[in-house]
Each structure stands twice: as structure tokens, then as C-alpha cells.
Protein backbone atom coordinates (compact mmCIF):
# COMPACT_ATOMS: atom_id res chain seq x y z
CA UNK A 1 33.52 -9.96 2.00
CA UNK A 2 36.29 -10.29 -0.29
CA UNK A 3 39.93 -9.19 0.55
CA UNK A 4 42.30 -10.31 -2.65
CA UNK A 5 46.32 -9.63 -2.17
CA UNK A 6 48.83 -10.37 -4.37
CA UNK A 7 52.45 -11.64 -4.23
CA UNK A 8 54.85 -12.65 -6.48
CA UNK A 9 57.29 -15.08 -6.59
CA UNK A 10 59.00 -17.26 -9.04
CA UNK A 11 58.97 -20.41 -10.20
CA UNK A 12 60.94 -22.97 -11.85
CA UNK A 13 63.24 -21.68 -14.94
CA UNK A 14 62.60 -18.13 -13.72
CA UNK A 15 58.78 -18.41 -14.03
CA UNK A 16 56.82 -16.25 -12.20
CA UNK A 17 54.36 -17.05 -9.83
CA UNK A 18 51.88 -14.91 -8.91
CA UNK A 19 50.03 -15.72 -5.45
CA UNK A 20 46.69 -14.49 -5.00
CA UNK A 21 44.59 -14.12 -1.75
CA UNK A 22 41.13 -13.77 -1.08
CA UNK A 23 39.21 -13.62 2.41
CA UNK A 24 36.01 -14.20 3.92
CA UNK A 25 35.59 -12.73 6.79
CA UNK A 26 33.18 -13.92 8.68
CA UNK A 27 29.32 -12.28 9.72
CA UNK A 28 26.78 -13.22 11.72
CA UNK A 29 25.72 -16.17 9.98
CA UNK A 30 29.76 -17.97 10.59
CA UNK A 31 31.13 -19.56 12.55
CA UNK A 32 34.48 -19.37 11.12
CA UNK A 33 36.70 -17.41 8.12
CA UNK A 34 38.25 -18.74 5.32
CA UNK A 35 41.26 -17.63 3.64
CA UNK A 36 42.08 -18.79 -0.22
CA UNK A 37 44.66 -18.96 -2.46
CA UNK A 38 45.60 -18.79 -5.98
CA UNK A 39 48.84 -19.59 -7.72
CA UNK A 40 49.26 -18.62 -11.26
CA UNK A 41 51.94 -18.70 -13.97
CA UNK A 42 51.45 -16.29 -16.47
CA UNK A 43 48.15 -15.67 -15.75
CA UNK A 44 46.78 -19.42 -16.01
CA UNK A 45 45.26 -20.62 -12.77
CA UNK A 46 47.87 -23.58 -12.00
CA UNK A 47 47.09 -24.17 -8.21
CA UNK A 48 44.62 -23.52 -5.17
CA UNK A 49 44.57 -24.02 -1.08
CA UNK A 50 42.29 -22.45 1.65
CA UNK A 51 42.68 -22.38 5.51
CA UNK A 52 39.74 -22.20 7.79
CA UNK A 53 39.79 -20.71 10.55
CA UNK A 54 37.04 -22.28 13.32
CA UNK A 55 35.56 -21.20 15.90
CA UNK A 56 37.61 -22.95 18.67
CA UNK A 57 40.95 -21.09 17.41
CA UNK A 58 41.99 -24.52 15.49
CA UNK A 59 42.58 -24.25 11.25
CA UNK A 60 41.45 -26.36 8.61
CA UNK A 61 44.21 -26.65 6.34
CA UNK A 62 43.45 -27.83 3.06
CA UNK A 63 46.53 -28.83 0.82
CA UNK A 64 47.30 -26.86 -2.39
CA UNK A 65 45.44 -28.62 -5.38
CA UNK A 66 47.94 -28.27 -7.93
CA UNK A 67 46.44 -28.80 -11.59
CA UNK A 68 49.51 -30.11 -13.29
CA UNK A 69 48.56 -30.32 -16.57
CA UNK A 70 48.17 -26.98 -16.56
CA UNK A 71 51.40 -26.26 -15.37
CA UNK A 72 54.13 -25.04 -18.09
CA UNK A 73 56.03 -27.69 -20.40
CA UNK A 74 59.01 -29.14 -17.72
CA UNK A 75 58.09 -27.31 -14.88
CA UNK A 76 57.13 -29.65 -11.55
CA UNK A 77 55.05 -28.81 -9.40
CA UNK A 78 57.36 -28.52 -6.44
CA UNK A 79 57.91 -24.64 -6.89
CA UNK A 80 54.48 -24.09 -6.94
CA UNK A 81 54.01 -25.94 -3.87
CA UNK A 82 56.90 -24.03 -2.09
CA UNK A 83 55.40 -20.60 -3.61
CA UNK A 84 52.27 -20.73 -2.09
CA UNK A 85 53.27 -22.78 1.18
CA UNK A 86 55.31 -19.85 2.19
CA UNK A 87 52.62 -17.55 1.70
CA UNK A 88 49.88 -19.33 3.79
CA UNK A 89 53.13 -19.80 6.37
CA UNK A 90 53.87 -16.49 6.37
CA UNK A 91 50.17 -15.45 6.75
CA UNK A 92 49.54 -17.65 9.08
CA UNK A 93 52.90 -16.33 11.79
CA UNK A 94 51.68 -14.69 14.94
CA UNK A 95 47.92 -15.55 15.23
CA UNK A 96 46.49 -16.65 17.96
CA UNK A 97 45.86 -20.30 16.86
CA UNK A 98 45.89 -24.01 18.80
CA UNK A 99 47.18 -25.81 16.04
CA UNK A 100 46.81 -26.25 12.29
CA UNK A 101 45.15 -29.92 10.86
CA UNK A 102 45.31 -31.51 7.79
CA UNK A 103 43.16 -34.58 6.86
CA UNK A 104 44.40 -35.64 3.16
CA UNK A 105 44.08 -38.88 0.97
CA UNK A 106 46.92 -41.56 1.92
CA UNK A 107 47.48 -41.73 -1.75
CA UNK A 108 47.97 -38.08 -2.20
CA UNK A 109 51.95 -37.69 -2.60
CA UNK A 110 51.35 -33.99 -3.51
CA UNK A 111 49.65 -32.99 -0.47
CA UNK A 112 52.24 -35.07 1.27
CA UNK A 113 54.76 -33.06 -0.29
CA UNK A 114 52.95 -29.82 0.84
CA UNK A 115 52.40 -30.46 4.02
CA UNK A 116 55.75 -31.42 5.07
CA UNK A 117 57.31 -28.48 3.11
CA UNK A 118 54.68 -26.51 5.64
CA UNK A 119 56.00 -28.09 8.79
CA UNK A 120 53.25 -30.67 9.55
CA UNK A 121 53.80 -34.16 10.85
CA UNK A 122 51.87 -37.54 10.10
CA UNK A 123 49.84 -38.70 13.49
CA UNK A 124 47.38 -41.36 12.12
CA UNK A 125 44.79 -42.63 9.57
CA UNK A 126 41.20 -41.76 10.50
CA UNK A 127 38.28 -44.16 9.25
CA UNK A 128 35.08 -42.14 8.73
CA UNK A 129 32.37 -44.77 9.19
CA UNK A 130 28.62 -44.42 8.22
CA UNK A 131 25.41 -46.31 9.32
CA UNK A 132 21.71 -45.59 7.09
CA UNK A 133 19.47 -44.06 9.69
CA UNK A 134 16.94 -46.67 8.93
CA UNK A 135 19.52 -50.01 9.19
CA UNK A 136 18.43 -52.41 11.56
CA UNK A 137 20.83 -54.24 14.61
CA UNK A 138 20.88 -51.73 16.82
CA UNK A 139 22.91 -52.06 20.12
CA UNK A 140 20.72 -53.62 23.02
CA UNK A 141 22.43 -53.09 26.71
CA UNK A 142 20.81 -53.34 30.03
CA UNK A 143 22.37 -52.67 33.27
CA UNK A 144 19.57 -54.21 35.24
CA UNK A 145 22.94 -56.07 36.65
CA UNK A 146 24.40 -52.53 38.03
CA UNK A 147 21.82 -50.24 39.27
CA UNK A 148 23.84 -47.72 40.19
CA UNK A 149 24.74 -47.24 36.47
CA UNK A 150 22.57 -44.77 34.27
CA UNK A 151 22.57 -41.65 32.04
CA UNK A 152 22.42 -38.20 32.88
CA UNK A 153 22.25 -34.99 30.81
CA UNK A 154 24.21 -32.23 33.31
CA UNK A 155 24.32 -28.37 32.39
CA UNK A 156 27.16 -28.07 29.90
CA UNK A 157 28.54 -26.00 32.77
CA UNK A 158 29.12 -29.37 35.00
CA UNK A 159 32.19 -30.63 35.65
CA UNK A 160 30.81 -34.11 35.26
CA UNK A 161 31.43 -33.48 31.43
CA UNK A 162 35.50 -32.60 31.77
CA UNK A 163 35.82 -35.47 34.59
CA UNK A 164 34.12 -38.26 32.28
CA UNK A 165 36.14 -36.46 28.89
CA UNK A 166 39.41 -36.98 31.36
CA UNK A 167 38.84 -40.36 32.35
CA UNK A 168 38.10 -41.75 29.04
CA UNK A 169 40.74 -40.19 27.55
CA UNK A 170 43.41 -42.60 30.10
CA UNK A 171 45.23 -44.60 27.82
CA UNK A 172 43.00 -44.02 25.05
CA UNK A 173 44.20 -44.67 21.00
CA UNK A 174 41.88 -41.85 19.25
CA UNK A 175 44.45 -39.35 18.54
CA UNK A 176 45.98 -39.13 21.96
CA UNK A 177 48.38 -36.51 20.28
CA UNK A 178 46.04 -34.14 20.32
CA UNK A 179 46.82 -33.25 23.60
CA UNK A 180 49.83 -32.07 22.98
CA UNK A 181 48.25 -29.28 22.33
CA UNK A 182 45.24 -28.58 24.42
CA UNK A 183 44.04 -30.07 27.70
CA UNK A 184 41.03 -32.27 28.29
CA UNK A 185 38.83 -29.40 29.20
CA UNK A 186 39.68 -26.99 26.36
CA UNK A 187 39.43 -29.82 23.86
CA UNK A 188 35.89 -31.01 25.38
CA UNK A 189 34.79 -26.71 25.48
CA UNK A 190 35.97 -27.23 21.61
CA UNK A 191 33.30 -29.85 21.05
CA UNK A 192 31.33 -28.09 22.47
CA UNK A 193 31.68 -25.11 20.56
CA UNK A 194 31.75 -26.93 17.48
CA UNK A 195 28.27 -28.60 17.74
CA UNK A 196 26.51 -24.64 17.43
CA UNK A 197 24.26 -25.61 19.61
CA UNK A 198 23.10 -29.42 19.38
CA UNK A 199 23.91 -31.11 22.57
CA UNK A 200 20.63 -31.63 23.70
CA UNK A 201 20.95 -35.54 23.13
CA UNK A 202 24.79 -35.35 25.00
CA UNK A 203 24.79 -38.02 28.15
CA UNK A 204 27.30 -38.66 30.52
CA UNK A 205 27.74 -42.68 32.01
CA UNK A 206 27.40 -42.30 35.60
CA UNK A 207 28.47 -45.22 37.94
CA UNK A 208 26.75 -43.56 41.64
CA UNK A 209 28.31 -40.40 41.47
CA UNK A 210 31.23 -40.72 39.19
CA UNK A 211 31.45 -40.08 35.52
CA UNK A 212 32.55 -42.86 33.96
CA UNK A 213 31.70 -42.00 29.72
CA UNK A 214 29.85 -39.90 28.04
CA UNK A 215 28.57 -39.73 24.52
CA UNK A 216 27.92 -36.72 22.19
CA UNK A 217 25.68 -37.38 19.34
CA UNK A 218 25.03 -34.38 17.35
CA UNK A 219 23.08 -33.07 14.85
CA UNK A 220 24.93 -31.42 11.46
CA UNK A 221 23.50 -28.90 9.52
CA UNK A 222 23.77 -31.59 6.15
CA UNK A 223 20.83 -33.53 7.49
CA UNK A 224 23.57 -36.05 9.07
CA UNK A 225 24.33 -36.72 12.54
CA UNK A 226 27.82 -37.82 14.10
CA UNK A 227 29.22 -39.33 17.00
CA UNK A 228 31.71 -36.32 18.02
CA UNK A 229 32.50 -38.63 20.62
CA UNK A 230 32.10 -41.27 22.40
CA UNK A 231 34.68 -43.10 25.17
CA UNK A 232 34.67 -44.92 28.41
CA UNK A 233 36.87 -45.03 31.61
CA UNK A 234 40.16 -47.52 31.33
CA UNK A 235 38.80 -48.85 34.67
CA UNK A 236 35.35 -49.57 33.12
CA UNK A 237 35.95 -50.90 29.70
CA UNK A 238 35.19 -54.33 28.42
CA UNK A 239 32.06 -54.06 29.99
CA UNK A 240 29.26 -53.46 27.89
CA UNK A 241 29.67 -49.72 28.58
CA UNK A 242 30.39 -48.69 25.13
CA UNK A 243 27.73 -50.52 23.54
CA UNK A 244 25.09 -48.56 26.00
CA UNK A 245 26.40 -45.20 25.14
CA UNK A 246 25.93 -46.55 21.58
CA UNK A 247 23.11 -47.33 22.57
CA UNK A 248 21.70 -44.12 23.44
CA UNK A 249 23.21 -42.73 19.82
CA UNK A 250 21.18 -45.07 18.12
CA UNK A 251 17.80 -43.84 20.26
CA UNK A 252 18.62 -40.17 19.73
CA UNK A 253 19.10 -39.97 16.51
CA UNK A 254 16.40 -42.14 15.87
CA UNK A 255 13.87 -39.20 16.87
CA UNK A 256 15.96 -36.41 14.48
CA UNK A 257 15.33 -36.68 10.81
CA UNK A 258 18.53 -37.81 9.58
CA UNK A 259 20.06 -39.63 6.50
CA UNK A 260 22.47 -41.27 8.44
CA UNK A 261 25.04 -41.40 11.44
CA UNK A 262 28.87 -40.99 11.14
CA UNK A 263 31.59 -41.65 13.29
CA UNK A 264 35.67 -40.68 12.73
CA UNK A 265 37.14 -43.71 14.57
CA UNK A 266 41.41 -43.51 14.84
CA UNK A 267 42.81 -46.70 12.82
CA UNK A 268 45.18 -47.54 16.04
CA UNK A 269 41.41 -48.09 17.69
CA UNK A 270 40.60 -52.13 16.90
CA UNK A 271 38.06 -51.99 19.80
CA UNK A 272 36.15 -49.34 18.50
CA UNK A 273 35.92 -50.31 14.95
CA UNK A 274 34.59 -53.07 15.70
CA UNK A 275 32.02 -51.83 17.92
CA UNK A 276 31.10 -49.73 15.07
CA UNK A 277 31.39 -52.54 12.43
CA UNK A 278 28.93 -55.07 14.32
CA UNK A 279 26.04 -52.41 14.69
CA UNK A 280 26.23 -51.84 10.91
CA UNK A 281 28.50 -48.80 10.08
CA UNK A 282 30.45 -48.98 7.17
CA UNK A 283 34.01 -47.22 6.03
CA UNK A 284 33.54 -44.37 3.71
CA UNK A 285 36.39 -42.85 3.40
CA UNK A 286 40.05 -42.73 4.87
CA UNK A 287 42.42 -39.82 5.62
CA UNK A 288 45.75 -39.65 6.68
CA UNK A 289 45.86 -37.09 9.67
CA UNK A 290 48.79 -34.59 10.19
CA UNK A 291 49.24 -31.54 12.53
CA UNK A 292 50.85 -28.02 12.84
């Protein structure tokens, strides 16, 4: 359903700006809301930005998309940026919200622009990293060395899950920040929530009875799959440990009809990317990650 509102400001050399939003709330077929925006100068469309609002209380912030050459002769597009900033801002005050992320092009000096005028700071570049689902070289790992080390598939309701999450996340380089702002079981109940449903291929590394990884492939409703995660122990690493859970990816997947399998890997995380690189994923893109 559609909720427009209006507000005005004005721009530079006394311009006005009109701000527009609309808003989706959500049914029983979403997970999530949007909100969108619309900046206008005398009635030509001049800029755009949405927010989405997921299910596990974070927002998807998307950077105003400001069409400068439709923008009146000598006027930047800073005031447009500030217009419609301060109405998502203002929007935005008092809900019941984690935190606010941005994932925008390096190159992008606009949405750098925008985002710090909203209050967002840089944390990292993250490398999203593909692999066909028919590429050869997978990962090969046995453990016929350490019996007491194998794969289990608890109740989500285990605490197995939260104790591995915790223990890989120990001095771990894929946005550490992140828990700033939410502890290790809230941000693995997020995953959780996130996947709608697909965790049937999940595992958790157990060395005798203590969680020492876990891995969380996941189906996406594009026909993809992704890693949503995938970590190891401090004690444990360096052991082969990673390429096993890997490993297991590679064999679930395998039985899903898929295109092909992504993985968001932090830039600050050589040891991963490398993983990723020898078992034939590829970079795709890269975005510069900032937070609210």
C-alpha cells in the first residue's frame, strides 16, 4: 500500500524542494517495508533514496541517487542531498531500530557525501565473491586424523549455534564492528531470521562436545545460494577446519538447483579470501560499508 507525504524545503538560490514520500507497508507475503523518496525542483524529478526496513529491526539504507543533469543551471547537488537527508533523518528518530547500513560504490563521492551528512561512518570494504555452481576444485578435507571432529545439524533452538557463532567470532576481521551494536546471539537469531526459512543445510564443527565452527549455507529466493557465514574458533584455525566447513557448502548446494554460490568476505580478511579464491570464487563486486 502506498502512503505519499510531502515536504518542502528549499534549495540552492531559493529553489524549492519538494520531498515526496511513499510507503510500503508490508503484508503477508514481506518480510520487510520500504520507505521511498522523491526530491523535486519545480516539479522535475531531480533525486531518489529508499530505506528498508528488515525483519531483524536493522535498515537498508540506500543513498539518494541524485540525477544531476537534471538539476537546475548552477545549482549542486549538495542541497538536495541535505533536503532529503533530513527528511529520512527525521523519519527515521525514535523507531525501534539496531542500526542503519549502507553498502555504496568506493567511487561514489555523492553517496559519500550523503551518508556522512546523515551521520554514518566508514567501517570497511566488503568483496562479494561468486563461484558457477557447476565449477570444478572443490574443497577435499578429511579428519580421519581427529575422530572426535564431525558435523552436526542441532535444533536452531541449541545453544551449540550461539557458542560456535561466539567462538568464531574471537579475534575475528569480518566486520567485528558490528558488535557494537548487537551481541553474538542476537546477531546469529538475525541470520537466522534472515534466511526465511533455509537452514536445513546449517552445520555446526564439533570437536567431542564443543562447538568449534559452524557454517550456514543458504538458499535465496534468486535461484542463488550464499555463505551467510562461515568461521572457526581462534584456538582451531590453521587447521584445515575452514576448508571442511567449505566443504560441506560445496556438497549442499550441490543437491539445490542453483546458478551459483556467493560469499561477502571483509577486505581486512586475507585468510578468507584466499580460501575462497583457491576453490574458484571470483570478485564481483566491491562496496564500501558504513553504519548508523
Amino acid at each position: 500500500m502506498l502512503s505519499p507525504s510531502r515536504n518542502d524545503g528549499s534549495g540552492s538560490g531559493g529553489l524549492p524542494i519538494t520531498i515526496r514520500k511513499f510507503e510500503w507497508e508490508p503484508d503477508e507475503e514481506l518480510s520487510s517495508r520500504t520507505w521511498a523518496y522523491s526530491a523535486s525542483i519545480g516539479g522535475v524529478p531531480v533525486a531518489v533514496q529508499a530505506v528498508v526496513f528488515r525483519a531483524d529491526r536493522t535498515v537498508l539504507y540506500l543513498p539518494p541517487d541524485v540525477r544531476t543533469d537534471s538539476l537546475p543551471p548552477g545549482c549542486p547537488p549538495e542541497p538536495v542531498l541535505r533536503e532529503i537527508v533530513s527528511q529520512v533523518n527525521q523519519d527515521l528518530t525514535g523507531l525501534d531500530v539496531c542500526f542503519c547500513q549502507a553498502a555504496v560504490d568506493p567511487e561514489d563521492e555523492l553517496a559519500r557525501t550523503a551518508l556522512t551528512l546523515a551521520g554514518f561512518r566508514y567501517l570497511t570494504d566488503v568483496t562479494e565473491f561468486t563461484r558457477s555452481a557447476t565449477a570444478a576444485d572443490a574443497p577435499r578435507s578429511s579428519f580421519e586424523s581427529a575422530p572426535n571432529i564431525r558435523l552436526e545439524s542441532p535444533s536452531l533452538t541449541s545453544d551449540l549455534w550461539v557458542r560456535a557463532f561466539e567462538a568464531s567470532l574471537a579475534d575475528s576481521v569480518d566486520v567485528p564492528e558490528l558488535l557494537d551494536f548487537r551481541g553474538p546471539r542476537e546477531s546469529f537469531e538475525s541470520l537466522a531470521l534472515l534466511a526465511g526459512g533455509h537452514t536445513e543445510h546449517w552445520r555446526v564443527l564439533m570437536d567431542g562436545n564443543h562447538p568449534i565452527g559452524l557454517v550456514l549455507p543458504t538458499l535465496l529466493p534468486d535461484g542463488t545460494a550464499e555463505i551467510q557465514y562461515l568461521g572457526v574458533a581462534s584456538s582451531h584455525r590453521r587447521r584445515g577446519h575452514g576448508t571442511r566447513l567449505l566443504q560441506h557448502a560445496f556438497e549442499a548446494t550441490g543437491s539445490m538447483e542453483i546458478s551459483s554460490l556467493n560469499v561477502h568476505v571483509d577486505s581486512r580478511n586475507v585468510a578468507a579470501t584466499t580460501l575462497y579464491q583457491r576453490y574458484g570464487f571470483g570478485p564481483v563486486t566491491r562496496r564500501s560499508l558504513w553504519i548508523r
